[in-house]
N, C-alpha and C. Protein backbone atom coordinates (compact mmCIF):
# COMPACT_ATOMS: atom_id res chain seq x y z
N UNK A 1 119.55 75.72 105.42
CA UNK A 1 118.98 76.23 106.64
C UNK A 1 117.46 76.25 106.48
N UNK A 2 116.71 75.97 107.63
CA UNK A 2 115.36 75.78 107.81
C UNK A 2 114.92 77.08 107.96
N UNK A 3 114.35 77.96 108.17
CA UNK A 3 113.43 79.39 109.09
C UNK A 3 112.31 78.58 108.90
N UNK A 4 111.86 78.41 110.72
CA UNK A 4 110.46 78.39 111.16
C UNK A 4 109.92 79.51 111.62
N UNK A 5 109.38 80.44 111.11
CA UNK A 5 108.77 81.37 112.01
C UNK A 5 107.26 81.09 112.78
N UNK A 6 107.57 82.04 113.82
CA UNK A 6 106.44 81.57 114.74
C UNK A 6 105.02 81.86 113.65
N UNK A 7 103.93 80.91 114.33
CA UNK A 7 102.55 80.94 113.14
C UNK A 7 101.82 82.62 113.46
N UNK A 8 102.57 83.17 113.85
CA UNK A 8 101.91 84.36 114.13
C UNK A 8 101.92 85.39 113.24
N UNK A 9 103.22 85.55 112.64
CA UNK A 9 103.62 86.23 111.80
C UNK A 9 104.20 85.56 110.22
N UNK A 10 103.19 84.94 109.70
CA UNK A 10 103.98 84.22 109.24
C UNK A 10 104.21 85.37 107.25
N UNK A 11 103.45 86.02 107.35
CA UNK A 11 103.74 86.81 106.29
C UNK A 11 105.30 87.60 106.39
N UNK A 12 105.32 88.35 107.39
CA UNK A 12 106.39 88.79 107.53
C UNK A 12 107.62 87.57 107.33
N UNK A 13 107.75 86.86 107.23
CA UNK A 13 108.27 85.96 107.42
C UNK A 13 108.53 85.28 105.82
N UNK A 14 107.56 85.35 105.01
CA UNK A 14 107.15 85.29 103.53
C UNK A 14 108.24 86.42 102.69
N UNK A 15 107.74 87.71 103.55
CA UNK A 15 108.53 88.84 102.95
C UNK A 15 110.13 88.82 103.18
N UNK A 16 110.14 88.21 104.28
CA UNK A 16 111.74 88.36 104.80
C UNK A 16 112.60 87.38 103.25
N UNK A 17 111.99 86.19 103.46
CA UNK A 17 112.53 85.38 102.50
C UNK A 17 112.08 86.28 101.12
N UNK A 18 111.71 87.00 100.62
CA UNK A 18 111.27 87.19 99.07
C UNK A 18 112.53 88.30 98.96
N UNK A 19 112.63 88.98 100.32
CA UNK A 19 113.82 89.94 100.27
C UNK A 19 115.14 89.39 99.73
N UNK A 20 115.20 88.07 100.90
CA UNK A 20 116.82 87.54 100.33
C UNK A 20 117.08 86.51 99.10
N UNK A 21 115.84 86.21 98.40
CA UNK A 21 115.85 85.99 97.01
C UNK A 21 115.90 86.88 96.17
N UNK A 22 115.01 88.04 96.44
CA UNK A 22 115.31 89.63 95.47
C UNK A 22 116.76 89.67 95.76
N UNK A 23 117.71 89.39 96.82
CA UNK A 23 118.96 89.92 96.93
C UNK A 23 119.93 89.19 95.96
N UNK A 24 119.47 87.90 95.67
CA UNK A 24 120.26 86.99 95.35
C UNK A 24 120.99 85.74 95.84
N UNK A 25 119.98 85.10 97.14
CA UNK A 25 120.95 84.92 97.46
C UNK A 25 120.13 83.41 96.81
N UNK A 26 120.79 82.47 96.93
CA UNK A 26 120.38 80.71 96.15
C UNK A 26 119.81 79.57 96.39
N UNK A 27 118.97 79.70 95.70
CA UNK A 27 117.97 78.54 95.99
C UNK A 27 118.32 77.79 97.01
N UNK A 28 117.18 77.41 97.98
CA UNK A 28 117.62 76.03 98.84
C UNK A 28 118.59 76.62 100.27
N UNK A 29 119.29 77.91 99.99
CA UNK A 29 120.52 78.10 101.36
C UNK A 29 119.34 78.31 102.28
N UNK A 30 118.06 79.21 102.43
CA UNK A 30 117.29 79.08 103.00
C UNK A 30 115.99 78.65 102.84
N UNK A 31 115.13 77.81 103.50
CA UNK A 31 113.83 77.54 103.18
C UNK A 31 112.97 77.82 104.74
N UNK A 32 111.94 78.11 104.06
CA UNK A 32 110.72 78.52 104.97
C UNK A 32 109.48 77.30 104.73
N UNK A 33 109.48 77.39 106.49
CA UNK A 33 108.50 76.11 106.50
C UNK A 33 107.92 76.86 107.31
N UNK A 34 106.64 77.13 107.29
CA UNK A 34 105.28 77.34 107.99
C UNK A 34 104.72 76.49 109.08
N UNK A 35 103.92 76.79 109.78
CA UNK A 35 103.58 75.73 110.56
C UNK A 35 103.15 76.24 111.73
N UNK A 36 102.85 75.34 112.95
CA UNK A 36 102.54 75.62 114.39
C UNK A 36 103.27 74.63 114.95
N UNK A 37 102.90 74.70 116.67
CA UNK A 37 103.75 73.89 117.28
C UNK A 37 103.85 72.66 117.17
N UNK A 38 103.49 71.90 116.53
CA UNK A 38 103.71 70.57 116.21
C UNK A 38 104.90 70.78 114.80
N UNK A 39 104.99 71.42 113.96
CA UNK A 39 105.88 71.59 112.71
C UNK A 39 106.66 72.09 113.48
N UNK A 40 106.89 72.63 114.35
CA UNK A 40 108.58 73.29 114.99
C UNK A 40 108.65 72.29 116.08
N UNK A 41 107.68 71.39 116.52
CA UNK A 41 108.16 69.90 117.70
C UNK A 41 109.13 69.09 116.27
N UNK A 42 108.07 68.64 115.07
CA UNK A 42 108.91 68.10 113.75
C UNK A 42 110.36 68.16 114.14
N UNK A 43 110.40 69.69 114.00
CA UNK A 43 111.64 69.98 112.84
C UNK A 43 112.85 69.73 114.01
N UNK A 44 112.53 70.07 115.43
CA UNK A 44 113.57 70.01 116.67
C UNK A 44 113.85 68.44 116.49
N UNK A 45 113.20 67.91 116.30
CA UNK A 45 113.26 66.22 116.62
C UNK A 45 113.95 65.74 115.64
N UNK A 46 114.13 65.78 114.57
CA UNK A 46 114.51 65.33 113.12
C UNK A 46 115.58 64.84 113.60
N UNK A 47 116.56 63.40 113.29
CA UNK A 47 117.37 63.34 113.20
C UNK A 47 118.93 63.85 112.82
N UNK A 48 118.15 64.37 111.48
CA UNK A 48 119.68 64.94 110.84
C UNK A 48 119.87 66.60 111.13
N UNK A 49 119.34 66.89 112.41
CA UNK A 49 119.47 68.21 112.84
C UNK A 49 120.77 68.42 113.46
N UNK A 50 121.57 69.45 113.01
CA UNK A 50 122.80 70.36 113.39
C UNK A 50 122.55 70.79 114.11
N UNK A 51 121.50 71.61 114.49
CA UNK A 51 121.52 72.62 115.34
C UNK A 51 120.27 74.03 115.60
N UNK A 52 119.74 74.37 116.31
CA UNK A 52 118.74 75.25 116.70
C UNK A 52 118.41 76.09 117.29
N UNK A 53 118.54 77.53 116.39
CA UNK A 53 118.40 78.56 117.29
C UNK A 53 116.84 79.06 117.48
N UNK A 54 116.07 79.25 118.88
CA UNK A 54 114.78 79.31 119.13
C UNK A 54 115.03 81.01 119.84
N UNK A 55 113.95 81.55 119.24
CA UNK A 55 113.04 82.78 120.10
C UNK A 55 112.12 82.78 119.99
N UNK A 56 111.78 82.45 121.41
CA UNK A 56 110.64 82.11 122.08
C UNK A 56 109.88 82.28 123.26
N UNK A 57 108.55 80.98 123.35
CA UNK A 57 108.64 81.40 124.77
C UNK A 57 109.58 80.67 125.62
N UNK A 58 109.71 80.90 127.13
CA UNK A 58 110.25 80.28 128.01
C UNK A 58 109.77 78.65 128.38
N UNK A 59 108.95 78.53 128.03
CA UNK A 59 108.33 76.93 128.16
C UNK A 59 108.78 76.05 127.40
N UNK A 60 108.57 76.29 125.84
CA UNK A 60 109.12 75.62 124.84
C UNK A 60 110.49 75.45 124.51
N UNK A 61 111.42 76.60 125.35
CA UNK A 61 112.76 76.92 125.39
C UNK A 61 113.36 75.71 126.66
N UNK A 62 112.19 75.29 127.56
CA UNK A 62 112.60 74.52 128.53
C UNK A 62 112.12 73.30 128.10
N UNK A 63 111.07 72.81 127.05
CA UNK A 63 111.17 71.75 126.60
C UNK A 63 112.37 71.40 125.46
N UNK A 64 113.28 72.36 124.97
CA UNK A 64 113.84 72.42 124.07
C UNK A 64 115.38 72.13 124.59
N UNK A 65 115.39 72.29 125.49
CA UNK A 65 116.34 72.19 126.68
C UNK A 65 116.41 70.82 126.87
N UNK A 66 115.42 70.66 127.27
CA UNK A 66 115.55 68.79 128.33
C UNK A 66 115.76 68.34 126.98
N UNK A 67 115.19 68.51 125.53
CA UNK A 67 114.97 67.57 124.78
C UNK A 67 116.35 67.48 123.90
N UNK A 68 117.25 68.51 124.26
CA UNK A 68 118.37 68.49 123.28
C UNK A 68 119.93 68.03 124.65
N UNK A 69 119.31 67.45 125.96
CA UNK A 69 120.69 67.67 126.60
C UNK A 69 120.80 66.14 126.49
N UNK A 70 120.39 65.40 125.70
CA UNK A 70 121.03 64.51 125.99
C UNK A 70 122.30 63.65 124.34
N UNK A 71 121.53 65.24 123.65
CA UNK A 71 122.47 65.23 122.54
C UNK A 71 123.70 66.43 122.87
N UNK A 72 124.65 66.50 123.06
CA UNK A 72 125.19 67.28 123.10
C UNK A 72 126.21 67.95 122.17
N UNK A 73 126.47 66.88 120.98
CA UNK A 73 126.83 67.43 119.40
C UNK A 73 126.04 67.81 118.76
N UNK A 74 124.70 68.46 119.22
CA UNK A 74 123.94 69.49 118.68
C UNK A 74 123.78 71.03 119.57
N UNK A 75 123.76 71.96 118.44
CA UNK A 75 124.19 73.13 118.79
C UNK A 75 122.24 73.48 119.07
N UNK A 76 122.25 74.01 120.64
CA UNK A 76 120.81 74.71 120.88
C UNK A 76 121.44 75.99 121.16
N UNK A 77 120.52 77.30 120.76
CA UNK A 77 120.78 78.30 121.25
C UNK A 77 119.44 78.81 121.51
N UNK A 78 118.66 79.59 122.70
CA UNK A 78 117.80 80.13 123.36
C UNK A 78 117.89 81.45 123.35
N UNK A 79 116.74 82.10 122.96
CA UNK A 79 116.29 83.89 123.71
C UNK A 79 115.18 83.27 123.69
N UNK A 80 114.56 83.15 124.94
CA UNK A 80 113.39 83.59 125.62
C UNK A 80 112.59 84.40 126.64
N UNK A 81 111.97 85.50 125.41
CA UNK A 81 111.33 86.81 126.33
C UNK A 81 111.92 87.71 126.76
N UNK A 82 112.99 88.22 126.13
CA UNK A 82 113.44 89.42 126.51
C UNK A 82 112.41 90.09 126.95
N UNK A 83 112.96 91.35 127.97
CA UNK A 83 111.94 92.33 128.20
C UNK A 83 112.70 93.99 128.21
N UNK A 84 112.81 94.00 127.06
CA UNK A 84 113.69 95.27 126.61
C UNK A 84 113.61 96.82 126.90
N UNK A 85 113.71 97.37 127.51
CA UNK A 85 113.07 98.93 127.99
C UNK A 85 113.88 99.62 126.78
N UNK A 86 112.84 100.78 126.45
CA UNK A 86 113.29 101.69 125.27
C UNK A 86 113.03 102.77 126.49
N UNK A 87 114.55 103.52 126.76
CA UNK A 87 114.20 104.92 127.62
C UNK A 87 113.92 106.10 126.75
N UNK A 88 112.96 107.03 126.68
CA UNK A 88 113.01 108.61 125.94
C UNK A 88 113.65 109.58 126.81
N UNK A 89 114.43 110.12 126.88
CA UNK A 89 114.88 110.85 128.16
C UNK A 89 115.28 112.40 127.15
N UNK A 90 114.84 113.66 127.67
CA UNK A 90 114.78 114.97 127.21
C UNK A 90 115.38 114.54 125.22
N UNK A 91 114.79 114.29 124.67
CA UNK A 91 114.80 113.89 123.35
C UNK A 91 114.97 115.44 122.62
N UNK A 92 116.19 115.31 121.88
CA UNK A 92 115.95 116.91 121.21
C UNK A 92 115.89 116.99 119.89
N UNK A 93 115.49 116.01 119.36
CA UNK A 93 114.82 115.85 118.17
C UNK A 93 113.64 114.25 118.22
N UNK A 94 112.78 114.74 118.84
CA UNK A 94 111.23 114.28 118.47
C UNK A 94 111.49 113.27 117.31
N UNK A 95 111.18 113.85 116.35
CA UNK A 95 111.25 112.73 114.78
C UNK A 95 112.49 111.70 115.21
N UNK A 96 113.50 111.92 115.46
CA UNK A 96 114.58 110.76 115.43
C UNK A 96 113.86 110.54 116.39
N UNK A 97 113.38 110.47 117.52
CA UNK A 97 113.29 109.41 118.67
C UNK A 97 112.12 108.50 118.34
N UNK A 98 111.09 109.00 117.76
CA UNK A 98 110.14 108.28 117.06
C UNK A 98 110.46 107.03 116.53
N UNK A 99 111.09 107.50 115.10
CA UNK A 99 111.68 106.80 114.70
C UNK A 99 112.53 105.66 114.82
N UNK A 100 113.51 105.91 116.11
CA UNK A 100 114.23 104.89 116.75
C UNK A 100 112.95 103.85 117.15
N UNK A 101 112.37 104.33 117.78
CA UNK A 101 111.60 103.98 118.48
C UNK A 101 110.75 103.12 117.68
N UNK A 102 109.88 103.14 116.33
CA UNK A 102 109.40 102.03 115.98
C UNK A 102 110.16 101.25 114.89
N UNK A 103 111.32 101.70 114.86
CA UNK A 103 112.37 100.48 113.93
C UNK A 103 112.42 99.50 115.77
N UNK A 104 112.65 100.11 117.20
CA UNK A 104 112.64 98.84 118.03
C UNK A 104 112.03 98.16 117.61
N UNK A 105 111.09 98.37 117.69
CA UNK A 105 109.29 97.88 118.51
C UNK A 105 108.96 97.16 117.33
N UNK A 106 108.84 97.31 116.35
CA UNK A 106 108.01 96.90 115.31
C UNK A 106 108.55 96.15 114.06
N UNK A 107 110.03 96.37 113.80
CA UNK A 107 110.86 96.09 112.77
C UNK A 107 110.45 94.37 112.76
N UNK A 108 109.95 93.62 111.75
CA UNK A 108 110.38 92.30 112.10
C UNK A 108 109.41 91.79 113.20
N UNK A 109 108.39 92.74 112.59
CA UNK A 109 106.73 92.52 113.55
C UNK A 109 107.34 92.05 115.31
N UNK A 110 108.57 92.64 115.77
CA UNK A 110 108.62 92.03 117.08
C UNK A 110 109.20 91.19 117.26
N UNK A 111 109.82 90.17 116.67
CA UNK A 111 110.33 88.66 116.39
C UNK A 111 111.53 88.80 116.68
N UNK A 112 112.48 89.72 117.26
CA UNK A 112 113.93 89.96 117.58
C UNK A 112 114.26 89.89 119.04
N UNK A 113 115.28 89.14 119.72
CA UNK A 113 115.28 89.49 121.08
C UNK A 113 115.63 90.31 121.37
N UNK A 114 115.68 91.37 120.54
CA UNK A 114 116.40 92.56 120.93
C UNK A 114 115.44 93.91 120.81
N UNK A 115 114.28 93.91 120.34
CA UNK A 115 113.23 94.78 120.26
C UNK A 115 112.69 95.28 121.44
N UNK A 116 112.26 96.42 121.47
CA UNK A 116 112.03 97.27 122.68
C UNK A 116 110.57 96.57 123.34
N UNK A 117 110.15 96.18 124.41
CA UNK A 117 109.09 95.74 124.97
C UNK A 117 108.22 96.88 125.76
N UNK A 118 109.19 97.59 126.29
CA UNK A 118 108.28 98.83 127.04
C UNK A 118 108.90 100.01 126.40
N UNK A 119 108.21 100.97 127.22
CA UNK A 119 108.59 102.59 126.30
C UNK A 119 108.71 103.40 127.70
N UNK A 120 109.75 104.02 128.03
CA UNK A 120 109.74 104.34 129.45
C UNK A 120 110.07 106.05 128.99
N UNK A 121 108.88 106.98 129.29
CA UNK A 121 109.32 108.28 129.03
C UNK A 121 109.11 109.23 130.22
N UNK A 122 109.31 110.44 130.09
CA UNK A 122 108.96 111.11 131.22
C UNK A 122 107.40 111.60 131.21
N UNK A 123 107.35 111.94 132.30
CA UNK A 123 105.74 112.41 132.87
C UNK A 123 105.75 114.01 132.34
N UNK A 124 104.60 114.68 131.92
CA UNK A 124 104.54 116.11 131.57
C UNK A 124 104.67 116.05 130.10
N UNK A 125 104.81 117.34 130.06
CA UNK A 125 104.81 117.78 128.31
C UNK A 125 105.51 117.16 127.15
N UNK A 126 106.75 117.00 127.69
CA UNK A 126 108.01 116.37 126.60
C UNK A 126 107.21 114.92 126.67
N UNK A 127 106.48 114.05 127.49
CA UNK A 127 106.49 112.70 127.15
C UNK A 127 105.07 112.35 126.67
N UNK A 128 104.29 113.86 127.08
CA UNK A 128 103.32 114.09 126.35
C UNK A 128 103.24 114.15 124.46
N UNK A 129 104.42 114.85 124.49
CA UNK A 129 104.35 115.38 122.54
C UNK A 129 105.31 114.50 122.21
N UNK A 130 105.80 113.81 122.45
CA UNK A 130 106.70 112.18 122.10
C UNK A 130 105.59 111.39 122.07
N UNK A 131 104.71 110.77 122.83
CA UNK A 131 103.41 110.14 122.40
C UNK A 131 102.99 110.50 121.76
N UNK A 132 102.21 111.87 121.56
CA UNK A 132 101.48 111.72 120.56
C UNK A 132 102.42 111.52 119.13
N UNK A 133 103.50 112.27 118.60
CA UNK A 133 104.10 112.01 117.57
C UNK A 133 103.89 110.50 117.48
N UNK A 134 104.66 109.42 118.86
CA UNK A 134 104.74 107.81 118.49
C UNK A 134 103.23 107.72 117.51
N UNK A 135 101.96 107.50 117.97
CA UNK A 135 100.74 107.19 118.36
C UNK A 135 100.66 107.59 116.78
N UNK A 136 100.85 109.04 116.32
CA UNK A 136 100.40 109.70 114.94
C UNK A 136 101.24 108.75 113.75
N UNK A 137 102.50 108.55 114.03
CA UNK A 137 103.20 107.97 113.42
C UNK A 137 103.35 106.02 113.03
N UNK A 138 102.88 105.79 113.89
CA UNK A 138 102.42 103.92 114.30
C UNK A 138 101.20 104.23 113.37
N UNK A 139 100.64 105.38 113.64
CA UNK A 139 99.10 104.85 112.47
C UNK A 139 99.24 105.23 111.06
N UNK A 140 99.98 105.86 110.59
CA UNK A 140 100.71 105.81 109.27
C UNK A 140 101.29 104.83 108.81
N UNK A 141 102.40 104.13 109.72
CA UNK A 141 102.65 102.82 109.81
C UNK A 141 101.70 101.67 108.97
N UNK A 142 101.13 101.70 110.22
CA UNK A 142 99.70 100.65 109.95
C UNK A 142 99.39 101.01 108.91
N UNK A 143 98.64 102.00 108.43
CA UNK A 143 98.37 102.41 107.54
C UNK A 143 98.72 102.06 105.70
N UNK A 144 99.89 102.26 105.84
CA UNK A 144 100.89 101.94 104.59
C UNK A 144 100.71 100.41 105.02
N UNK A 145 101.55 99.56 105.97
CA UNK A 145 101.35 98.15 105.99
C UNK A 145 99.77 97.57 105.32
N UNK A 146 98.74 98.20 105.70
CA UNK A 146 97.67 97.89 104.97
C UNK A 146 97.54 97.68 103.28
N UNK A 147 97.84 98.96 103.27
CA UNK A 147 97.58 99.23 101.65
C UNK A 147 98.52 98.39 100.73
N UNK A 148 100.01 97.82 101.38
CA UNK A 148 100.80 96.98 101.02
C UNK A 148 100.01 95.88 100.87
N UNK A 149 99.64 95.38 101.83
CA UNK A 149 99.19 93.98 102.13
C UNK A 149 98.02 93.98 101.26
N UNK A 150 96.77 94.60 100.75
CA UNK A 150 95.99 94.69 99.60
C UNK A 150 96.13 94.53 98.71
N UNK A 151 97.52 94.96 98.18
CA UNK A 151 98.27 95.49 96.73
C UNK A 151 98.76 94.54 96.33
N UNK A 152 99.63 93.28 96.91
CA UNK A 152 100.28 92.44 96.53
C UNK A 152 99.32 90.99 96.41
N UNK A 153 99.71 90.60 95.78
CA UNK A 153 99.59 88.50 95.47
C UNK A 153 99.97 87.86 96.02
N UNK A 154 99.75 87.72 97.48
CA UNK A 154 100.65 85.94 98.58
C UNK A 154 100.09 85.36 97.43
N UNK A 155 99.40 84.76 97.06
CA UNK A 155 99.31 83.64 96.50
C UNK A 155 99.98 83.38 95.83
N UNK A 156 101.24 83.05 95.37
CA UNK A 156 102.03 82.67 94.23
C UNK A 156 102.83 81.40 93.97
């Protein structure tokens, strides 16, 4: 199996794979190829392609479309752009909703079609002290992600 991740994130993407080699899993079942849109035009086009699952945008999902219907013993599969609402509604524990809340949003820098896109809470106090907790807590986040990203060697 190929993983192209989008050039945006492509560390996260570094880490994902270092995870499922720390796990064990064997040489070669997955490889990571880097790149921009011309290395993921490549890799769609290749002859000896099985099959392609894209999350993405909607454009490239519609060039990905025209360009695979005229193969049809290849497997395409599409998410493009979810737009996911995360509701907070009378939350009675603060910390868990937080929490839920940036394993959505953030897990996988965003790269899931299934990650929360908006944050829909109530107006007044309760959606008042749910923000700020989010807001206090995202910068801890960040925070630690920093000091990670200092600490370690990409280069290897």
């Amino acid at each position: 199996m190929i993983f192209k991740p989008s050039e945006l994130t492509p560390l996260v993407a570094q880490v994902t794979i270092e995870c499922w080699q720390a796990a064990g899993l064997p040489d070669g079942v997955i490889n990571l190829v880097q790149g921009g849109a011309s290395t993921g035009a490549a890799l769609a086009a290749h002859p000896n392609l099985d099959g392609l699952f894209f999350t993405g945008s909607a454009s490239v999902g519609i060039r990905l479309s025209t360009q695979f219907a005229s193969h049809p013993e290849k497997i395409l599969a599409l998410e493009m752009g979810g737009n996911n609402p995360l509701i907070v509604h009378e939350a009675s524990n603060i910390d868990a909703a937080v929490y839920m809340t940036i394993q959505s949003a953030f897990i996988t820098a965003g790269q899931r079609c299934t990650c929360a896109r908006r944050l829909i809470v109530p107006k007044g106090t309760p959606g008042d002290r749910f923000l700020e907790a989010l807001v206090e807590r995202t910068r801890l986040c960040a925070s630690a992600r920093t000091s990670i990203h200092r600490s370690r060697s990409w280069g290897r």
